[in-house]
C-alpha atoms as a PDB file:
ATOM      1  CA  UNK A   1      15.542 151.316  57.450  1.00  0.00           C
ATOM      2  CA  UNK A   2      18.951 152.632  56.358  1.00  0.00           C
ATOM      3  CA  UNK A   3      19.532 156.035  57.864  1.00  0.00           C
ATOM      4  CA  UNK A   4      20.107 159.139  55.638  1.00  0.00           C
ATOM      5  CA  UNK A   5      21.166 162.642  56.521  1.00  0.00           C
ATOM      6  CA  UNK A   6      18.412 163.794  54.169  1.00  0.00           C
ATOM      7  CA  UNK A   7      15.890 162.633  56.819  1.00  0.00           C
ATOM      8  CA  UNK A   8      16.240 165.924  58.618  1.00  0.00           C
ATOM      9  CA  UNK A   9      16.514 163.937  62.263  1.00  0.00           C
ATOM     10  CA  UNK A  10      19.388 162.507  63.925  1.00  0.00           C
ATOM     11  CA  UNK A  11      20.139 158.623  63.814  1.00  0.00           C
ATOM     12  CA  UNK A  12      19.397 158.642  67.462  1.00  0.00           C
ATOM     13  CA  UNK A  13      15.952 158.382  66.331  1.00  0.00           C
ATOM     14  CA  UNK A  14      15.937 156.105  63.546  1.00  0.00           C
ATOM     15  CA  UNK A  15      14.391 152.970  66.303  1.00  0.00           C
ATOM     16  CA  UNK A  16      11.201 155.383  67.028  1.00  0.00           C
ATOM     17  CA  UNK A  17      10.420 155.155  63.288  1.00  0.00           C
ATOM     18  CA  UNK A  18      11.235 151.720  62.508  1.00  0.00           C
ATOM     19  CA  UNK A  19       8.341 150.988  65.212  1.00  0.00           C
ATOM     20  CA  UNK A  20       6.241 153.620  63.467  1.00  0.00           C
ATOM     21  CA  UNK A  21       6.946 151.614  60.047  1.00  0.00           C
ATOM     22  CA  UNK A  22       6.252 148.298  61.290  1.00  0.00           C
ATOM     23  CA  UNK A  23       3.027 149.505  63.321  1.00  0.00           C
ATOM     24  CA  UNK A  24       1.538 151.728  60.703  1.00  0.00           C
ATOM     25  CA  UNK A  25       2.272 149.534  57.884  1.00  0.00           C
ATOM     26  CA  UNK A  26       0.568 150.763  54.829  1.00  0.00           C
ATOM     27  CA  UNK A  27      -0.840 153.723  56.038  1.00  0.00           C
ATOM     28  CA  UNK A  28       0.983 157.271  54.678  1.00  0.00           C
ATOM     29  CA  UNK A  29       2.511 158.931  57.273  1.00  0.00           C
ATOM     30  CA  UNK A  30       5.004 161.648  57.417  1.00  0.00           C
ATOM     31  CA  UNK A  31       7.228 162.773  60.161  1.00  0.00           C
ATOM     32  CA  UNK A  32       9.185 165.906  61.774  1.00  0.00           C
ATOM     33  CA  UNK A  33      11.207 167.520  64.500  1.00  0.00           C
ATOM     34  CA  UNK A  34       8.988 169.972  65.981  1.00  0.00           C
ATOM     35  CA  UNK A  35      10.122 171.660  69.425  1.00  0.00           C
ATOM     36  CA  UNK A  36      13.042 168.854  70.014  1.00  0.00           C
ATOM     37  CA  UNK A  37      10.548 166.161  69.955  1.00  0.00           C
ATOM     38  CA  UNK A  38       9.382 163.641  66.791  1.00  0.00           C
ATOM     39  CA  UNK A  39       6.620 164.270  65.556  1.00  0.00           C
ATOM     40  CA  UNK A  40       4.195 161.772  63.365  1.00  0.00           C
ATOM     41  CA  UNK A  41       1.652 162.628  61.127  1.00  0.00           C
ATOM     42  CA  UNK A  42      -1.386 160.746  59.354  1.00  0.00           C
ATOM     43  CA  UNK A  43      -1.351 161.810  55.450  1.00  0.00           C
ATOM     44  CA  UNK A  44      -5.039 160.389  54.899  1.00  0.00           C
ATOM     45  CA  UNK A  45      -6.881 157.841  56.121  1.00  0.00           C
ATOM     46  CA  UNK A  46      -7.713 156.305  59.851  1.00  0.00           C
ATOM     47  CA  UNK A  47      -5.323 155.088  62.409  1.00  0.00           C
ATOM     48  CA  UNK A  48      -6.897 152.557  64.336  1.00  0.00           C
ATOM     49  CA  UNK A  49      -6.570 153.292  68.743  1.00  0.00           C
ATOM     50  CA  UNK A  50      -3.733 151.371  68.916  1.00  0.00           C
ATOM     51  CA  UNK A  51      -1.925 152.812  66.169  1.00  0.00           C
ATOM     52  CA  UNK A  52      -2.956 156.072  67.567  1.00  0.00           C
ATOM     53  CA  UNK A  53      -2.135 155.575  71.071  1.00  0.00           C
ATOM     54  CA  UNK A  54       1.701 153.956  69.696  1.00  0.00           C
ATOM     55  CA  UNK A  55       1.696 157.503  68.118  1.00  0.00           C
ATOM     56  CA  UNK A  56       1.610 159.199  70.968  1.00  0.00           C
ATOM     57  CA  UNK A  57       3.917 157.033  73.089  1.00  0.00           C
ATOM     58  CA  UNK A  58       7.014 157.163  69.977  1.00  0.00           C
ATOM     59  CA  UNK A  59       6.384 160.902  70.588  1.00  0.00           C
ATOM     60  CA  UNK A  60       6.517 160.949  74.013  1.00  0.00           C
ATOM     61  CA  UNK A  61       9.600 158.492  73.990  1.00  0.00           C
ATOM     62  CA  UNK A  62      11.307 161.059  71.669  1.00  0.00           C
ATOM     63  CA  UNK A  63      11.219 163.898  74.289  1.00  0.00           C
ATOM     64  CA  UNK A  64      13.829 161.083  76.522  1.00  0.00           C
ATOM     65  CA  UNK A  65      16.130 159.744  73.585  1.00  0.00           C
ATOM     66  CA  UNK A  66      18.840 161.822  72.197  1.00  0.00           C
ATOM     67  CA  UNK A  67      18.318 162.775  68.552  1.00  0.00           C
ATOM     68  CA  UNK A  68      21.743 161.989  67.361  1.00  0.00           C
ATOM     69  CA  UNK A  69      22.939 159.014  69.497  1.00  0.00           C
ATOM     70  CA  UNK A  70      19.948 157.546  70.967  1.00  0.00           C
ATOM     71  CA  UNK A  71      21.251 157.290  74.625  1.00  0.00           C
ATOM     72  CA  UNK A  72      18.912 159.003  77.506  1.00  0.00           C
ATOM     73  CA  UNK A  73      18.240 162.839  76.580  1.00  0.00           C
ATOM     74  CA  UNK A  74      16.372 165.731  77.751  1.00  0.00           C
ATOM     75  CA  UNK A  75      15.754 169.434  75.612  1.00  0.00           C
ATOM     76  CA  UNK A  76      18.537 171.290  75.169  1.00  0.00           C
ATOM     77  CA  UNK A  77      19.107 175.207  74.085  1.00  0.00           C
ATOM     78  CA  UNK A  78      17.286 178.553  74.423  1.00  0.00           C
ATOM     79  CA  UNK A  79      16.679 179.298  70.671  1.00  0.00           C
ATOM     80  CA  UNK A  80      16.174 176.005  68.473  1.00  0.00           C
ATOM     81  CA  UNK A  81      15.177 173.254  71.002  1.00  0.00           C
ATOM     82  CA  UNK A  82      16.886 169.762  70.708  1.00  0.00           C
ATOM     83  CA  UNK A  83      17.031 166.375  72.710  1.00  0.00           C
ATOM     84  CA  UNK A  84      20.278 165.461  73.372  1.00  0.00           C
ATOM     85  CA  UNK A  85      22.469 163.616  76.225  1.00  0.00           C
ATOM     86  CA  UNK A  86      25.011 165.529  78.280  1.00  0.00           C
ATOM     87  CA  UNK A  87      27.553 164.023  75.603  1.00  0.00           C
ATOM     88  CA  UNK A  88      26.070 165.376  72.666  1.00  0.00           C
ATOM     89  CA  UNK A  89      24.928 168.697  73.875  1.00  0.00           C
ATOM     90  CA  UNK A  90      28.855 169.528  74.871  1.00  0.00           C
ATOM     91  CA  UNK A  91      29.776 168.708  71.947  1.00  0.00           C
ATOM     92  CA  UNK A  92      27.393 170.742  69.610  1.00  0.00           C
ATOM     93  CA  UNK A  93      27.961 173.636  72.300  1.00  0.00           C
ATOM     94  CA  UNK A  94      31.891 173.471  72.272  1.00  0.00           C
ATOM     95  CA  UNK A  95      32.045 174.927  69.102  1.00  0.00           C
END
């Protein structure tokens, strides 16, 4: 998967849905930041358990992986909540 801005996430989270791709394969998924964690959602159909359970672990993963690097992250900010390493969330702050 080539990464594009237009994706609404950070790069830093590209690897979570490359899994997702490979794992859910055909099924129709969609996918969104909701709360500074990824969030993946069945469009139709059945996920099996293990796609299911995968699911819930890429989510889970997301809470600990930085949205826009993909180095170790935890939420960040009072208002809109991101994941984001000590690197990152200077930087967006310094501003």
């Amino acid at each position: 998967m080539e990464y594009d801005d237009k994706w609404h996430i950070g790069k830093g989270w590209v690897p979570l849905l490359e899994i997702a791709d490979k794992v859910l394969g055909d099924i129709n998924w969609i996918y969104k930041e909701k709360y500074g964690t990824l969030r993946i959602d069945l469009v139709g159909g059945i996920w099996d358990d293990n796609q299911f359970n995968l699911v819930g672990i890429l989510e889970e993963l997301s809470c600990h992986v930085c949205e826009n690097c993909g180095a170790y992250g935890k939420a960040t900010g009072g208002g809109w909540i991101k994941t984001l390493c000590k690197e990152c969330e200077a930087e967006l702050y310094e501003n």
